[in-house]
PDB file of N, CA and C in Angstrom:
ATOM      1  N   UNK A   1      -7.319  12.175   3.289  1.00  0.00           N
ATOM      2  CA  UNK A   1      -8.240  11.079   3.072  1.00  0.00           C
ATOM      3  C   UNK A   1      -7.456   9.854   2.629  1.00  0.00           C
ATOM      4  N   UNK A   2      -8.059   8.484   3.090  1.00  0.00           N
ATOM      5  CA  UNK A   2      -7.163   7.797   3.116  1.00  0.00           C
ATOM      6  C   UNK A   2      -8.215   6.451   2.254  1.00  0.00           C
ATOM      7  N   UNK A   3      -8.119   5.961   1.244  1.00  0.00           N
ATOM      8  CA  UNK A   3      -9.088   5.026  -0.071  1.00  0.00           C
ATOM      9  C   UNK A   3      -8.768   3.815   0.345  1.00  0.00           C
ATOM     10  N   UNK A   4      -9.706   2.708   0.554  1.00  0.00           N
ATOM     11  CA  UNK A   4      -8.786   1.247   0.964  1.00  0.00           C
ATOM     12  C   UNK A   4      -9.705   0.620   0.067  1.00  0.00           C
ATOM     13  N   UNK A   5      -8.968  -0.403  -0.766  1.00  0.00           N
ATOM     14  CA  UNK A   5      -9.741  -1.302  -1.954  1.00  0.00           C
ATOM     15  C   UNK A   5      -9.020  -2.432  -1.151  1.00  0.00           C
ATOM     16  N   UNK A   6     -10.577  -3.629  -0.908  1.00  0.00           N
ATOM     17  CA  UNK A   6     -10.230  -4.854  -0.827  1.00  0.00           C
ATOM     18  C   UNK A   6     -10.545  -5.619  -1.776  1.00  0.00           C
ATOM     19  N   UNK A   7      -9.618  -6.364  -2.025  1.00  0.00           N
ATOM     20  CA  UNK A   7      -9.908  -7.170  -3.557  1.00  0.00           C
ATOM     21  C   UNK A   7     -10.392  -8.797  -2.975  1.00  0.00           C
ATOM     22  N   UNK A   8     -11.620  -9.458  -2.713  1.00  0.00           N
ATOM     23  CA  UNK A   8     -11.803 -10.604  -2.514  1.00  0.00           C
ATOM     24  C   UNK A   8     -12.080 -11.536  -3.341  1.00  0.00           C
ATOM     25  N   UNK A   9     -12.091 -12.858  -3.522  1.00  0.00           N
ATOM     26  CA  UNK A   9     -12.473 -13.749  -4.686  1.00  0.00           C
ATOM     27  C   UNK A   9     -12.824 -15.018  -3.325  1.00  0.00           C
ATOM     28  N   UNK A  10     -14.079 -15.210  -3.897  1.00  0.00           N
ATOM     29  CA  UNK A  10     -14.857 -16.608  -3.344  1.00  0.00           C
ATOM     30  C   UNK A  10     -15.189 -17.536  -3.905  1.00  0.00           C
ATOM     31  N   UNK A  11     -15.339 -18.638  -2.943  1.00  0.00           N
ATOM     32  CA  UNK A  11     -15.718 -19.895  -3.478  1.00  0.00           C
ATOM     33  C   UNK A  11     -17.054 -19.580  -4.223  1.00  0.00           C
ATOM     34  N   UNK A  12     -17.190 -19.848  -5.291  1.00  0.00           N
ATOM     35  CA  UNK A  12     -18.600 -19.575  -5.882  1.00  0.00           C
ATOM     36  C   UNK A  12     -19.765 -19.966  -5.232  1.00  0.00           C
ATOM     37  N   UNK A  13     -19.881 -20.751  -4.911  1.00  0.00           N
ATOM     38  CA  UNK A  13     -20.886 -21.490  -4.204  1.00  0.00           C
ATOM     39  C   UNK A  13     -21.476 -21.004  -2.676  1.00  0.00           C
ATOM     40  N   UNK A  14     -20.107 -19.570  -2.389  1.00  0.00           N
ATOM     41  CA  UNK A  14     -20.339 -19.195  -1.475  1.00  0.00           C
ATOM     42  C   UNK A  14     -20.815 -17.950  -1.047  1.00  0.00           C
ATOM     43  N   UNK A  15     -20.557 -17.213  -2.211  1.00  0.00           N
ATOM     44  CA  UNK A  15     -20.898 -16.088  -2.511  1.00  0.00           C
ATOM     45  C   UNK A  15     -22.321 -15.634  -1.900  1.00  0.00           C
ATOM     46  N   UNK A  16     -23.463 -16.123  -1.773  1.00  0.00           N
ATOM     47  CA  UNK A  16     -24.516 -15.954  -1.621  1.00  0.00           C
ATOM     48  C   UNK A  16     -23.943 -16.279   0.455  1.00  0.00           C
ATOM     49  N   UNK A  17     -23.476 -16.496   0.949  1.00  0.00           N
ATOM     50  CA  UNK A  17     -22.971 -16.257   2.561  1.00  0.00           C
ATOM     51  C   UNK A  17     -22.359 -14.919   2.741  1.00  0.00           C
ATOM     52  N   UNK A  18     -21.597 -14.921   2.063  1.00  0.00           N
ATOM     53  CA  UNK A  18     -20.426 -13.616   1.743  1.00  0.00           C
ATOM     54  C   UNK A  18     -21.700 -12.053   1.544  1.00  0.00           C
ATOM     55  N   UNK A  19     -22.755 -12.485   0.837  1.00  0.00           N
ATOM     56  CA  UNK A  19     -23.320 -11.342   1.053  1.00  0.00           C
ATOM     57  C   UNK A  19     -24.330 -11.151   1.836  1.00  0.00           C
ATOM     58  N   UNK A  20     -24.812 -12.025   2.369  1.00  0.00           N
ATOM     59  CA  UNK A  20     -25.379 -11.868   4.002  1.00  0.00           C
ATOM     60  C   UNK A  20     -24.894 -11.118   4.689  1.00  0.00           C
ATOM     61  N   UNK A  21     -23.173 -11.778   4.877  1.00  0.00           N
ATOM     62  CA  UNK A  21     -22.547 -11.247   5.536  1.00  0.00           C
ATOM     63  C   UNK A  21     -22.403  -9.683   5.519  1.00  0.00           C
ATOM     64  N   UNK A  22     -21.742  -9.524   4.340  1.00  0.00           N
ATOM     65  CA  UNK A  22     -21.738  -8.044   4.128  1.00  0.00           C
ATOM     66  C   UNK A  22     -23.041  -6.987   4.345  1.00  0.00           C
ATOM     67  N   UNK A  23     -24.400  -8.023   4.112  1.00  0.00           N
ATOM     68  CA  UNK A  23     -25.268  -6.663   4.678  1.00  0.00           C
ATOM     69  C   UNK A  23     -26.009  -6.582   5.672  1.00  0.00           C
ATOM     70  N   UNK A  24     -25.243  -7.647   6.836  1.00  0.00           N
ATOM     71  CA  UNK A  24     -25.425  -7.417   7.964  1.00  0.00           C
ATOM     72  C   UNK A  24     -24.615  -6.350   8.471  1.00  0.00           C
ATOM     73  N   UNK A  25     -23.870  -6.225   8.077  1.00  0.00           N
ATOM     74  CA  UNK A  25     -22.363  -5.280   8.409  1.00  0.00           C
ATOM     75  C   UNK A  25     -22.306  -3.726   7.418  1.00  0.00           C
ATOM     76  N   UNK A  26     -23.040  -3.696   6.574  1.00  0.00           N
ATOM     77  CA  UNK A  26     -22.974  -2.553   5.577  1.00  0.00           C
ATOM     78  C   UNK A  26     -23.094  -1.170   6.670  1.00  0.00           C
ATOM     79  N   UNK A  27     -24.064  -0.816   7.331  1.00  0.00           N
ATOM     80  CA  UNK A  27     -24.478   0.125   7.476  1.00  0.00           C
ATOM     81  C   UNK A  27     -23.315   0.194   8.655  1.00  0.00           C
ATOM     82  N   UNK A  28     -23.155  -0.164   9.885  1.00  0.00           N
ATOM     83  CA  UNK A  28     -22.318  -0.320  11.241  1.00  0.00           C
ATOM     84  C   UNK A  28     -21.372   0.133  10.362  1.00  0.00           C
ATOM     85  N   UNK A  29     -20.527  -0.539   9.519  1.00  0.00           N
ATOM     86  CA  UNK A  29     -18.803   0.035   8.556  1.00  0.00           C
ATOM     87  C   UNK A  29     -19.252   1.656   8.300  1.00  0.00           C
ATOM     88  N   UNK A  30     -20.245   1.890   7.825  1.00  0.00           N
ATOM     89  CA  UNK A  30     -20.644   3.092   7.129  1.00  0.00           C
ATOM     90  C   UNK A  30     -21.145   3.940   8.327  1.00  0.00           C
ATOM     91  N   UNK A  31     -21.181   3.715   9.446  1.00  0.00           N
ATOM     92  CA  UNK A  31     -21.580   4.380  10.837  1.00  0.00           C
ATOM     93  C   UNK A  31     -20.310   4.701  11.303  1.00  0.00           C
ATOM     94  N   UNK A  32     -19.107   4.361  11.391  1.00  0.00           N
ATOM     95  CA  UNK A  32     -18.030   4.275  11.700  1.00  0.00           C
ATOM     96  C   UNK A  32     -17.367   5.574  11.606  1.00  0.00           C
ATOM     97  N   UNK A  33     -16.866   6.431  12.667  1.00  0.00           N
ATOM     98  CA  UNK A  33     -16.641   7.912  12.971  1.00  0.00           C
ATOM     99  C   UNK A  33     -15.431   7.510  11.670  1.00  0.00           C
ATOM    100  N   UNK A  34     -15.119   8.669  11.077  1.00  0.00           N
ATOM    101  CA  UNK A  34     -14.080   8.808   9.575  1.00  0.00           C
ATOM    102  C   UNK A  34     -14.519   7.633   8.577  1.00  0.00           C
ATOM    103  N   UNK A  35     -15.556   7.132   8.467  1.00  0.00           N
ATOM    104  CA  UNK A  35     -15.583   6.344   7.132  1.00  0.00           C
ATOM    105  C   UNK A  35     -16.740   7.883   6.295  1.00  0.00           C
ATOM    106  N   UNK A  36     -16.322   7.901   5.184  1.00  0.00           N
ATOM    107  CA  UNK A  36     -16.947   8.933   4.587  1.00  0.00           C
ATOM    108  C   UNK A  36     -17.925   8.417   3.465  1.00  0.00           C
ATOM    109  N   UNK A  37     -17.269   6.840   2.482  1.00  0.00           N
ATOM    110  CA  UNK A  37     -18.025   6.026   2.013  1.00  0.00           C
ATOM    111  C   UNK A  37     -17.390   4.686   1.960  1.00  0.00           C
ATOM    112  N   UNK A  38     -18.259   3.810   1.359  1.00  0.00           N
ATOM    113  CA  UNK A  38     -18.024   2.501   1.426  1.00  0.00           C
ATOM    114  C   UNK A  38     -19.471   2.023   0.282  1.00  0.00           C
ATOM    115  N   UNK A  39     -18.644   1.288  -0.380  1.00  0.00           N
ATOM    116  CA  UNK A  39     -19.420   0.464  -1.308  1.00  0.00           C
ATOM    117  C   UNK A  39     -18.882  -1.029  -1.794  1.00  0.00           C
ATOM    118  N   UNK A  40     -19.731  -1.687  -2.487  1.00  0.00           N
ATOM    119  CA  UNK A  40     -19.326  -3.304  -2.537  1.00  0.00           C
ATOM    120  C   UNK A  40     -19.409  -2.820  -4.404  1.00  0.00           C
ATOM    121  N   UNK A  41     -18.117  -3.363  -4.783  1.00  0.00           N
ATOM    122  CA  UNK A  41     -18.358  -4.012  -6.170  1.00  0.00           C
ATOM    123  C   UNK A  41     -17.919  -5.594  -6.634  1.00  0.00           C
ATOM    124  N   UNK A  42     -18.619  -5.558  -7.529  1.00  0.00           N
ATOM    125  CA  UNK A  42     -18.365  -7.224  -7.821  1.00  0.00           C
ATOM    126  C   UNK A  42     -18.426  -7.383  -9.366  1.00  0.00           C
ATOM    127  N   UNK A  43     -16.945  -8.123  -9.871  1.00  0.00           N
ATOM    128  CA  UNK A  43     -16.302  -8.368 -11.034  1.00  0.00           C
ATOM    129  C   UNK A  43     -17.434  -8.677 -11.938  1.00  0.00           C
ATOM    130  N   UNK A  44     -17.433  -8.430 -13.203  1.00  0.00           N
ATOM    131  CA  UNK A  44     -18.609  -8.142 -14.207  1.00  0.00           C
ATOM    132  C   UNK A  44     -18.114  -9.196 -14.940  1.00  0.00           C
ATOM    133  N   UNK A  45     -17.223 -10.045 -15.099  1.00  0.00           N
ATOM    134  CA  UNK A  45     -16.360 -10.870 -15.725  1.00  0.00           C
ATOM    135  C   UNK A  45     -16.094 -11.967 -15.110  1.00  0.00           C
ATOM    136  N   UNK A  46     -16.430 -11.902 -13.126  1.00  0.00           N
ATOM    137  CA  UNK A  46     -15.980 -12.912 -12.623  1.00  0.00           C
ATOM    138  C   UNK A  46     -16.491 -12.972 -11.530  1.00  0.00           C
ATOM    139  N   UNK A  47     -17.811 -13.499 -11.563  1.00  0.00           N
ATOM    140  CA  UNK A  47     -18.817 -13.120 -10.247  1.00  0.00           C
ATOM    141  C   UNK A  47     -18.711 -13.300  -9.179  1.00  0.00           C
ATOM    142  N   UNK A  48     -17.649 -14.437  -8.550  1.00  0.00           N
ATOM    143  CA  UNK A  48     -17.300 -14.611  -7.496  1.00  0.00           C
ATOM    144  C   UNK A  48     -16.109 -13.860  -6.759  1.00  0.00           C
ATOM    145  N   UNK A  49     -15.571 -12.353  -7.907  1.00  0.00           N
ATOM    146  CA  UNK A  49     -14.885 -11.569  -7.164  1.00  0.00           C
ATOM    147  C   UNK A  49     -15.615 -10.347  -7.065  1.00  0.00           C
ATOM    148  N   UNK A  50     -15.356  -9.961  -5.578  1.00  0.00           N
ATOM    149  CA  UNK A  50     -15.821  -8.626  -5.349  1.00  0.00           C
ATOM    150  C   UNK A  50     -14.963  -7.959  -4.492  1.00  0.00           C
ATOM    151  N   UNK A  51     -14.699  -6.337  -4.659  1.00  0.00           N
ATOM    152  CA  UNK A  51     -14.005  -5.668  -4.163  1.00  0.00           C
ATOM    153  C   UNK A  51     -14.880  -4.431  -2.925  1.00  0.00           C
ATOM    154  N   UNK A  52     -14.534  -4.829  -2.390  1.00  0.00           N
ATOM    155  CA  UNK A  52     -15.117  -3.171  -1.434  1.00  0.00           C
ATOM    156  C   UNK A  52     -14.203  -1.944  -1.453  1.00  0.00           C
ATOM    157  N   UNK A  53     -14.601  -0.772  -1.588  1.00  0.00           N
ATOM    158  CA  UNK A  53     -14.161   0.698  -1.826  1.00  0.00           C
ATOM    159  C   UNK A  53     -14.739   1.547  -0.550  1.00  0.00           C
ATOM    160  N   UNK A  54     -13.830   2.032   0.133  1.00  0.00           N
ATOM    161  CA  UNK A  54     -13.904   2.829   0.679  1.00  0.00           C
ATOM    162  C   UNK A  54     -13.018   4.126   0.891  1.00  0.00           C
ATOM    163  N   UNK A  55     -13.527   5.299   1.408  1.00  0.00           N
ATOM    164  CA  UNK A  55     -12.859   6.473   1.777  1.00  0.00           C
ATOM    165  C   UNK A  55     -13.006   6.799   3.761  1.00  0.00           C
ATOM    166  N   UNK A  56     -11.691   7.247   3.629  1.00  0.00           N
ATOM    167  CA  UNK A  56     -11.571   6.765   5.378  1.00  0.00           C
ATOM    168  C   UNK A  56     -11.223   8.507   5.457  1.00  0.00           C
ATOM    169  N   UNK A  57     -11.297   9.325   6.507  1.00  0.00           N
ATOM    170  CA  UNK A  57     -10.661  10.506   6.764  1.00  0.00           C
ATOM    171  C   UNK A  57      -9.216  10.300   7.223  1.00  0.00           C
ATOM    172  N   UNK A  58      -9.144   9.134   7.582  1.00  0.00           N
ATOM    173  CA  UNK A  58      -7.398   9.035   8.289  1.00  0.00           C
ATOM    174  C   UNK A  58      -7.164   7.280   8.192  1.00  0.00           C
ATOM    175  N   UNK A  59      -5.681   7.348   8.158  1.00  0.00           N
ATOM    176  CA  UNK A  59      -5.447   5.400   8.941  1.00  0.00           C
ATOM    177  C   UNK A  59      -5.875   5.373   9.803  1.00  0.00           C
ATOM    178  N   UNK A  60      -5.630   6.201  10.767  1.00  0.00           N
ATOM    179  CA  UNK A  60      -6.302   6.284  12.221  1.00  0.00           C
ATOM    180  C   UNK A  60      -7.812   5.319  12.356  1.00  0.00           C
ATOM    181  N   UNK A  61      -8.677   5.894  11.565  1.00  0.00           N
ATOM    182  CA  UNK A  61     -10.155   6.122  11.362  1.00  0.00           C
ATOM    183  C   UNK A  61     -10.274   4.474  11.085  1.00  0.00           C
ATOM    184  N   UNK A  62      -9.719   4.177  10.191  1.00  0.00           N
ATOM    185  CA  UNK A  62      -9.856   3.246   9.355  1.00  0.00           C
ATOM    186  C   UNK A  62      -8.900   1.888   9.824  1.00  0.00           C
ATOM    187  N   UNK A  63      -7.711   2.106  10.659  1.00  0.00           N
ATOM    188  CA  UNK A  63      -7.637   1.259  12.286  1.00  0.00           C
ATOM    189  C   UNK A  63      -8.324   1.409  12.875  1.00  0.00           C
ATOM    190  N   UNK A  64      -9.114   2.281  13.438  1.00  0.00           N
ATOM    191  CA  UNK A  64     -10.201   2.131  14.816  1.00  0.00           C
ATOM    192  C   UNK A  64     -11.195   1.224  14.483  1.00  0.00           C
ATOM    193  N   UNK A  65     -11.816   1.097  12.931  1.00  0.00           N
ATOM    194  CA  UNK A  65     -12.879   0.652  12.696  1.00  0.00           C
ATOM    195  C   UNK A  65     -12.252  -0.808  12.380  1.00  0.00           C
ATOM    196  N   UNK A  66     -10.756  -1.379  12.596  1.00  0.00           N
ATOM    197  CA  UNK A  66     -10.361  -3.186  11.761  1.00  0.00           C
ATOM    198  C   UNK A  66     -10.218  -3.023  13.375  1.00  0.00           C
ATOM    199  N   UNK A  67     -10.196  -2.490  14.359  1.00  0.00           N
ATOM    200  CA  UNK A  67     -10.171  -3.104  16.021  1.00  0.00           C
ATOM    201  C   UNK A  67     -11.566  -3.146  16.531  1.00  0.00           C
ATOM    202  N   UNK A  68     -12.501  -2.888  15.639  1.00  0.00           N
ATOM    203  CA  UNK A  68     -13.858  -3.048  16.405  1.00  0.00           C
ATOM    204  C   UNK A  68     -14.644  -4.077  16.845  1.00  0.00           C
ATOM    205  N   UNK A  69     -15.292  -4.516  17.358  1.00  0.00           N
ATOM    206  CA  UNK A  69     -15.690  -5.748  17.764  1.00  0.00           C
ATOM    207  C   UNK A  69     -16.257  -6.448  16.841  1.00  0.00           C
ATOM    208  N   UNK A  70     -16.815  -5.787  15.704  1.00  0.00           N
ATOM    209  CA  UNK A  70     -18.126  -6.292  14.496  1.00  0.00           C
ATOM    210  C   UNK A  70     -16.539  -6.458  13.446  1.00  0.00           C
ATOM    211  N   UNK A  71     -15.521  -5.810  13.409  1.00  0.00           N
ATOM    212  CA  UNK A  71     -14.525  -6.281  12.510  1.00  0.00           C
ATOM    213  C   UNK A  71     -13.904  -7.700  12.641  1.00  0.00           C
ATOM    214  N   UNK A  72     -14.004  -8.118  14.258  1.00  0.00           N
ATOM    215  CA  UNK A  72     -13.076  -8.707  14.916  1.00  0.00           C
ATOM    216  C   UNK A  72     -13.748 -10.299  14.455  1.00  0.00           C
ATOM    217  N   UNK A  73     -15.461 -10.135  14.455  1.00  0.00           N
ATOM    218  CA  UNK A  73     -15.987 -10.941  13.896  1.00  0.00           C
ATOM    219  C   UNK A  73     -16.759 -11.560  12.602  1.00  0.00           C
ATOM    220  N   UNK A  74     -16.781  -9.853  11.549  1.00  0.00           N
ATOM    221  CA  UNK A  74     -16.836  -9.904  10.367  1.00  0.00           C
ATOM    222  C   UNK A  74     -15.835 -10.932   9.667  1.00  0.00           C
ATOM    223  N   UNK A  75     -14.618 -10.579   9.678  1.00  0.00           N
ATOM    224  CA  UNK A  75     -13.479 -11.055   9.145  1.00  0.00           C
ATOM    225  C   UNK A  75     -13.074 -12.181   8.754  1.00  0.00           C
ATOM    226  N   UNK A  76     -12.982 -12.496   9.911  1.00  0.00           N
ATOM    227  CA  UNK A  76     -12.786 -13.967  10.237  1.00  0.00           C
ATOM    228  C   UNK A  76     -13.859 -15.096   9.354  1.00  0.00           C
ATOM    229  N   UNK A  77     -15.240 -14.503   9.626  1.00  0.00           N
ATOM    230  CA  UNK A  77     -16.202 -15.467   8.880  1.00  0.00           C
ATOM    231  C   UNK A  77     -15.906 -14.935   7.171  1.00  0.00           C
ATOM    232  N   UNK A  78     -15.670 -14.008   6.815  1.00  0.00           N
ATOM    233  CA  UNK A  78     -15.329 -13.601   5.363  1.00  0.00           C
ATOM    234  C   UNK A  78     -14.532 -14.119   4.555  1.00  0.00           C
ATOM    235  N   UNK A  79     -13.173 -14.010   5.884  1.00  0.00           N
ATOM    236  CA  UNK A  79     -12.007 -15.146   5.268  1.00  0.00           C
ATOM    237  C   UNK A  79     -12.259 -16.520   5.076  1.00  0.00           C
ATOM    238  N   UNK A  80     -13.024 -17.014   5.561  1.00  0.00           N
ATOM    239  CA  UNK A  80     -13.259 -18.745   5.634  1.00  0.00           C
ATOM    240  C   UNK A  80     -13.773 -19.318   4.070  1.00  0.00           C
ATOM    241  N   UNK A  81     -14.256 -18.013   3.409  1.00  0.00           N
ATOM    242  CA  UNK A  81     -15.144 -18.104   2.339  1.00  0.00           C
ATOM    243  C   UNK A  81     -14.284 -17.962   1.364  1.00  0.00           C
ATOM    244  N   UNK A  82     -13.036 -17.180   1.115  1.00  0.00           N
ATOM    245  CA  UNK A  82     -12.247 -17.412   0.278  1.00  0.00           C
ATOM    246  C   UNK A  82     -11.680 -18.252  -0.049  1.00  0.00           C
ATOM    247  N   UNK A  83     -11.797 -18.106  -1.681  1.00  0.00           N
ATOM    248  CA  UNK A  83     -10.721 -19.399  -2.562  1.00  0.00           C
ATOM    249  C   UNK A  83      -9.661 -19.050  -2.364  1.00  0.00           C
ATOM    250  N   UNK A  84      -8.884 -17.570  -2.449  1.00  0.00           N
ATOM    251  CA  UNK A  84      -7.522 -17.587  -2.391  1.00  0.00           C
ATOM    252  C   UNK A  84      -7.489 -15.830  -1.543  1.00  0.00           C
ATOM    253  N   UNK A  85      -6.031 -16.204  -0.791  1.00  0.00           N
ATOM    254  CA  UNK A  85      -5.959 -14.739  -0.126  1.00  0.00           C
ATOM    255  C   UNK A  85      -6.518 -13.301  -0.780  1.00  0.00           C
ATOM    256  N   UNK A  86      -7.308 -12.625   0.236  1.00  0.00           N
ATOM    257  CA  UNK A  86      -8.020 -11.406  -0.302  1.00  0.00           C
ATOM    258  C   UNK A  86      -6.554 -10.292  -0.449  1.00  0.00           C
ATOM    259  N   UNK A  87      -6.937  -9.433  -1.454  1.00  0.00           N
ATOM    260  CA  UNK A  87      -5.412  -8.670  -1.733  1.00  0.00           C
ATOM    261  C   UNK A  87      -5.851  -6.842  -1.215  1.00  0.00           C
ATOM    262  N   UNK A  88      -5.370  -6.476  -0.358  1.00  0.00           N
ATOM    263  CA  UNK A  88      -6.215  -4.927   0.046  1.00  0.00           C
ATOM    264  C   UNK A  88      -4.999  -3.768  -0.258  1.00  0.00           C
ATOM    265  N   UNK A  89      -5.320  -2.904  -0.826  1.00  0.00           N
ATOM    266  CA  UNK A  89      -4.665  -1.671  -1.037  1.00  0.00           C
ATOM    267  C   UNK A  89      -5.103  -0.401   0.030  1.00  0.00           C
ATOM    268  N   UNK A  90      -4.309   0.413   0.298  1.00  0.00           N
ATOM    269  CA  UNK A  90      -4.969   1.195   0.847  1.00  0.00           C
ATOM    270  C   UNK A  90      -3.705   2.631   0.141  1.00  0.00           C
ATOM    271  N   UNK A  91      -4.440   3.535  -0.187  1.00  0.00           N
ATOM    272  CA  UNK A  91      -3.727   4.366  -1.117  1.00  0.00           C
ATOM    273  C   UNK A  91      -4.659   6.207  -0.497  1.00  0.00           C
ATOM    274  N   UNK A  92      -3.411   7.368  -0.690  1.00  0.00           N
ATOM    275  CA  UNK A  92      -3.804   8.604  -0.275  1.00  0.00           C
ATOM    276  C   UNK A  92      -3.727   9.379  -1.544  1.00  0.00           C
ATOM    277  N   UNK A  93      -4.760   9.609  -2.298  1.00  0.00           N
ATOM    278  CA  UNK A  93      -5.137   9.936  -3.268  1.00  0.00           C
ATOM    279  C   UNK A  93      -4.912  11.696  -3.556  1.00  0.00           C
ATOM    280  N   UNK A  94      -4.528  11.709  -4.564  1.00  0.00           N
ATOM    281  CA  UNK A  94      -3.167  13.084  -4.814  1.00  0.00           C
ATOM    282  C   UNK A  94      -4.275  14.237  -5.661  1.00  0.00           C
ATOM    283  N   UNK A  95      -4.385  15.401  -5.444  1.00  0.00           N
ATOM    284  CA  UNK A  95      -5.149  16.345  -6.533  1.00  0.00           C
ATOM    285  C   UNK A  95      -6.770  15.894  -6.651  1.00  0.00           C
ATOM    286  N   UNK A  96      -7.021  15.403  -5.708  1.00  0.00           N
ATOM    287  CA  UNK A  96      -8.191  15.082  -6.710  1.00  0.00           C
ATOM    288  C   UNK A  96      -9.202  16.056  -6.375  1.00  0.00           C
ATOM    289  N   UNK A  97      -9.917  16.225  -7.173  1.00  0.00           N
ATOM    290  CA  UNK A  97     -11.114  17.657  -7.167  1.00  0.00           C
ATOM    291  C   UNK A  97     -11.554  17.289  -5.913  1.00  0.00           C
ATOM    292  N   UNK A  98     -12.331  18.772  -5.269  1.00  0.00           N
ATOM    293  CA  UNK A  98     -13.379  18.733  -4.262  1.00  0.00           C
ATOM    294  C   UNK A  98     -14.139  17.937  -3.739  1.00  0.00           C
ATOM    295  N   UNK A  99     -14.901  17.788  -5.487  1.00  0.00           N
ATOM    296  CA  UNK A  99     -15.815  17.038  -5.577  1.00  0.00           C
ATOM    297  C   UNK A  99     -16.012  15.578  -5.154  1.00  0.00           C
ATOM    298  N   UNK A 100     -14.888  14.880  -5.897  1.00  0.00           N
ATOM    299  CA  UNK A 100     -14.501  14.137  -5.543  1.00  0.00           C
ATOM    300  C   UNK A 100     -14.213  13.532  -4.201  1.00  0.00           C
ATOM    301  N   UNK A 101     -13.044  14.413  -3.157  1.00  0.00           N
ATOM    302  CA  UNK A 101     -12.988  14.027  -2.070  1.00  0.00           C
ATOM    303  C   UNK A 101     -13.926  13.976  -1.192  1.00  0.00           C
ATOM    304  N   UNK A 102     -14.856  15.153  -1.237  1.00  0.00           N
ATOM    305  CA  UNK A 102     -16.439  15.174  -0.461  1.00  0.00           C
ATOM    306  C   UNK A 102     -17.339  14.167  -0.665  1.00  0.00           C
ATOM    307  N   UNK A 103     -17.048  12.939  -1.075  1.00  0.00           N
ATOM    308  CA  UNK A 103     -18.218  11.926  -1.650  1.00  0.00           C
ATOM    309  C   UNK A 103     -18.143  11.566  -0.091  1.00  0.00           C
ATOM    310  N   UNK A 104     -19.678  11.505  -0.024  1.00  0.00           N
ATOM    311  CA  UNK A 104     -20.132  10.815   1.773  1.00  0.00           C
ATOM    312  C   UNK A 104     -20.839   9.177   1.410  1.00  0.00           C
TER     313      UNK A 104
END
């Protein structure tokens, strides 16, 4: 399993586009053959940052779904909205319980 945290920060003012955006697009990301979950969080300290969390079954999975056509045009309008470059991790998470990895 393969975890990708995108770390975004927006123009404040824009924030309210940024999540249009995102829930036009929520469910299609979350339809996506190997996405297992995906959720939006947003800084409790700094409202105009929000991070998305997801669990991918593979890079593979999780390339197929940044070549998709709804990525190709998500993106692009997402980026326009940022104050400063979005920062993304993508990390393969070591031991972790069952439980844990089975989150859908």
């Amino acid at each position: 399993m393969l975890i990708r945290i995108v770390r975004m920060t927006f123009q404040p003012e824009r924030v309210a586009d940024f999540l249009a955006l995102f829930q036009a697009s929520e469910d299609y990301i979350r339809a996506q053959p190997g996405c297992r979950h995906m959720e939006l969080w947003q800084d409790a300290d700094t409202p105009h940052v929000f991070c998305t969390h997801s669990h991918w079954d593979s890079k593979e999975a999780l390339d197929a779904y940044r070549r998709s056509e709804l990525f190709g045009q998500v993106w692009p309008a997402t980026k326009r909205l940022f104050s400063v470059p979005a920062q993304a991790f993508s990390v393969y998470p070591a031991n972790l319980p069952p439980t844990v990895a089975a989150v859908h």
